[in-house]
Protein backbone atom coordinates (compact mmCIF):
# COMPACT_ATOMS: atom_id res chain seq x y z
CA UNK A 1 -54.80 -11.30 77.64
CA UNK A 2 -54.16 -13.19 81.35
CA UNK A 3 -51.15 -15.40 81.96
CA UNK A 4 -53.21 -19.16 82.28
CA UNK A 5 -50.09 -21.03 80.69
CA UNK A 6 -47.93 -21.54 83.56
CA UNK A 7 -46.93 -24.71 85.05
CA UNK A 8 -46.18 -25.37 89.31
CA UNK A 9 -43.55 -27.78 90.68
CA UNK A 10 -42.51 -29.12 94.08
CA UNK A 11 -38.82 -28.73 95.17
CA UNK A 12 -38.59 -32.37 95.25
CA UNK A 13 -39.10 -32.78 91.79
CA UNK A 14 -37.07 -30.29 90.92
CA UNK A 15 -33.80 -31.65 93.01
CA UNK A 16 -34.71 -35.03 90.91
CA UNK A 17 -34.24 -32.68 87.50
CA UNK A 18 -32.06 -29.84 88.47
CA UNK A 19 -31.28 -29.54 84.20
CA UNK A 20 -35.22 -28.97 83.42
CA UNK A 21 -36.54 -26.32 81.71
CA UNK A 22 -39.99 -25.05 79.92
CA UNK A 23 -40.53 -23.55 76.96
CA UNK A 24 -43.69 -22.03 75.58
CA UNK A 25 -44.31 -22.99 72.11
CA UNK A 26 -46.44 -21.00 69.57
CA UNK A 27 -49.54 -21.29 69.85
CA UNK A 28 -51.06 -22.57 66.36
CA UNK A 29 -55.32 -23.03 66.66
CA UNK A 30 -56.25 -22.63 70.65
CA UNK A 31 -55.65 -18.95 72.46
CA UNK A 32 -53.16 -21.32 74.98
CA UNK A 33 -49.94 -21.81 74.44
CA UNK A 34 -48.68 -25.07 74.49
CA UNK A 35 -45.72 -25.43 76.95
CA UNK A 36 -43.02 -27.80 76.28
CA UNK A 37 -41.00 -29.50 79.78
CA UNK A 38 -37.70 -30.34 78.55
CA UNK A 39 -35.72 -32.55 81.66
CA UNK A 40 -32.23 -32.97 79.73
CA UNK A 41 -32.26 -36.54 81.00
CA UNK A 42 -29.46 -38.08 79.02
CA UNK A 43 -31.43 -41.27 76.72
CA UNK A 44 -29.29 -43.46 74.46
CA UNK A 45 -29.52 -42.87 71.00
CA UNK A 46 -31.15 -45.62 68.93
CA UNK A 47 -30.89 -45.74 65.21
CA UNK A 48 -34.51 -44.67 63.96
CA UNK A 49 -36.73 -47.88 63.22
CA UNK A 50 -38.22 -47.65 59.66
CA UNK A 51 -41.72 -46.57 59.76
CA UNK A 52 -43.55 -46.50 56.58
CA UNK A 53 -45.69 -43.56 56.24
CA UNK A 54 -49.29 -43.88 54.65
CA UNK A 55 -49.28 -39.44 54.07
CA UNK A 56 -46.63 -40.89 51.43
CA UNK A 57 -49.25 -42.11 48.94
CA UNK A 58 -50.50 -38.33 48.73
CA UNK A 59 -47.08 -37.24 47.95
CA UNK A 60 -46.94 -36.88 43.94
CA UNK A 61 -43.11 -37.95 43.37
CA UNK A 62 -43.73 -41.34 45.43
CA UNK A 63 -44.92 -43.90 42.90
CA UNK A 64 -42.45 -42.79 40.17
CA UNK A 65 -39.37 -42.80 42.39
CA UNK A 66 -40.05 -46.55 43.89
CA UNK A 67 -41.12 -47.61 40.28
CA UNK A 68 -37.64 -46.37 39.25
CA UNK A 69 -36.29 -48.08 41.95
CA UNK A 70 -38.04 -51.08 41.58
CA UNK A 71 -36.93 -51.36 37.74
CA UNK A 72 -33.28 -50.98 38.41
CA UNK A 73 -31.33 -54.29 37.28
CA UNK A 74 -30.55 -56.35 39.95
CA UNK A 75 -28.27 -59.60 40.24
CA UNK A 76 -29.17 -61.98 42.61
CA UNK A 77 -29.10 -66.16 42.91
CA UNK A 78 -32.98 -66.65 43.32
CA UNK A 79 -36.25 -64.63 42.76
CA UNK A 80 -36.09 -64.18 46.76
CA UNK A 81 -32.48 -62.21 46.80
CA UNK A 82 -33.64 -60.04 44.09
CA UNK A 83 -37.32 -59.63 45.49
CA UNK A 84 -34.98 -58.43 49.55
CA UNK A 85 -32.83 -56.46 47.25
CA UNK A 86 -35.57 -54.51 45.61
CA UNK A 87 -37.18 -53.86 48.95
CA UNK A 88 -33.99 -53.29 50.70
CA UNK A 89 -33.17 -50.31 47.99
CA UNK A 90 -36.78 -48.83 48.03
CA UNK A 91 -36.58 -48.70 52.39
CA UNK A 92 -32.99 -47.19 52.10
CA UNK A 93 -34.53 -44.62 49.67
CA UNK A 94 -38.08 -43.79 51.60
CA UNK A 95 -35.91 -43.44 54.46
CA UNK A 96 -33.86 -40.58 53.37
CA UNK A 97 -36.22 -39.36 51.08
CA UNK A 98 -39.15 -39.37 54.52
CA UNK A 99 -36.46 -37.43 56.67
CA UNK A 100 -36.24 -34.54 53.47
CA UNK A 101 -40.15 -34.24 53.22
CA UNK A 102 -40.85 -33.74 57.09
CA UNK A 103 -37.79 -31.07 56.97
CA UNK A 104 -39.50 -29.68 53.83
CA UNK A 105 -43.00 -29.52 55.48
CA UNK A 106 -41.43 -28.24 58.76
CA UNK A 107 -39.84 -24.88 56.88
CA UNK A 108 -43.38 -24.61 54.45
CA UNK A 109 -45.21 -24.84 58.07
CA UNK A 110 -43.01 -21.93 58.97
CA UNK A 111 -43.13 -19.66 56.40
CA UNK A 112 -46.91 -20.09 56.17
CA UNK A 113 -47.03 -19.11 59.95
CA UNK A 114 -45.27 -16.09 59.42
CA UNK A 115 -46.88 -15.13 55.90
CA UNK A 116 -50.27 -16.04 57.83
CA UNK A 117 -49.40 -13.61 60.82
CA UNK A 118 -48.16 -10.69 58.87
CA UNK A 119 -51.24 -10.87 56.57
CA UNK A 120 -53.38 -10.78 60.39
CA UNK A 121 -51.26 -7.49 61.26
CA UNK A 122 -52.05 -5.83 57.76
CA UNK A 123 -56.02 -6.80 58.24
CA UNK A 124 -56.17 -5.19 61.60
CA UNK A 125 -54.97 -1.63 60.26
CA UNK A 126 -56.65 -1.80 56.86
CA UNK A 127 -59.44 -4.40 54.98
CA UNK A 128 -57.73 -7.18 52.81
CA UNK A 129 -57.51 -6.38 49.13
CA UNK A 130 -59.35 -9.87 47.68
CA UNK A 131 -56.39 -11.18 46.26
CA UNK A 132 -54.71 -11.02 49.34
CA UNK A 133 -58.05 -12.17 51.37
CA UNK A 134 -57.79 -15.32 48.85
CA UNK A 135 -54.10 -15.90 50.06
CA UNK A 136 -55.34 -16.14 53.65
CA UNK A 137 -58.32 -18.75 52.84
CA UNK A 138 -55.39 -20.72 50.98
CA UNK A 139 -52.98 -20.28 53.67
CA UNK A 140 -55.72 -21.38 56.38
CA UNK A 141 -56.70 -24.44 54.02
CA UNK A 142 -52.83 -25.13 53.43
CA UNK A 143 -52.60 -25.09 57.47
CA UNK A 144 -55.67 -27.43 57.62
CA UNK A 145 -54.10 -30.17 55.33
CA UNK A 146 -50.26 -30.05 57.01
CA UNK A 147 -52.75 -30.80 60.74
CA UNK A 148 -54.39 -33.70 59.19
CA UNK A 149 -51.36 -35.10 57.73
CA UNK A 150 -49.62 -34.74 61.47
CA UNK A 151 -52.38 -36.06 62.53
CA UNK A 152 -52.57 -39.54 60.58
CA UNK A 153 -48.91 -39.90 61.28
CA UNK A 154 -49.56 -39.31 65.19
CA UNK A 155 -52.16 -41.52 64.43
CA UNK A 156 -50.52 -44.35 63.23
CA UNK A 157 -47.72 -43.87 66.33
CA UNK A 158 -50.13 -43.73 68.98
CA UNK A 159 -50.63 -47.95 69.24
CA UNK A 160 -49.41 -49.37 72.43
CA UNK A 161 -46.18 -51.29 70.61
CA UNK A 162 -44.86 -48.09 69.42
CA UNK A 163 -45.36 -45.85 72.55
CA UNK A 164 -43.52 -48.97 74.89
């Protein structure tokens, strides 16, 4: 293994961001690590915009929880308040419930990683039983799916409105 993941800075930039650091983040399908530049430059805090997420449709608990939404009685002068009601409720709800399913994915991402790597140690002292040879293939699959959804949600992000 050679040390290629390094990164060089001037001593002008660095008098610019005295609070920088780098961190070198796992590395997940390349044999690089990916190194993360942190500059501690303080940014006001916005609240998050709501950003409706198309990997939602995939998710098996999404059309019964906004159809239970959507049925719940609602009191309003016209067919307009009720209709911004209904849609205000299902937002507040996709919000929350968006925020719980990318911390759910982040700690399935993690233990897969680590199941994944200590399944690699065991195969380089002895051959994989099959059944544990079939965990890997559904691990690696499982791995495959979690990149594309990232990917479609980087995807959908990476228009010119969004990144100004």
């Amino acid at each position: 293994m050679e040390r290629l993941d390094r990164i060089l800075i001037l001593e002008s930039w660095e008098s610019l961001f005295p609070l920088s650091s780098l961190r070198k983040l796992p590395r997940e399908l390349s044999d690089h690590n990916p190194l993360l530049l942190c500059t501690d430059q303080n940014k006001d805090k916005k609240p998050k915009a709501f950003c409706f997420e198309t990997s939602w449709f995939r998710h098996q608990d999404f059309i019964p929880k906004v159809s239970e939404i959507w049925k719940e009685k609602v009191v309003g002068k016209n067919a307009v308040d009720k209709w911004c009601i209904k849609i205000n409720r299902v937002k507040k709800f996709l919000k929350g419930w968006g925020l719980s399913l990318i911390g759910h994915t982040k700690k399935y991402k993690k233990y897969l990683k680590e199941e994944l790597a200590a399944l690699r140690k065991m195969e380089e002292e002895i051959p994989l039983p099959a059944h544990l040879l079939e965990r890997k293939t559904f691990i690696l699959s499982e791995q495959g799916r979690l990149l594309e959804e990232e990917e479609i949600y980087w995807h959908k992000r990476s228009n010119s409105k969004w990144l100004l």
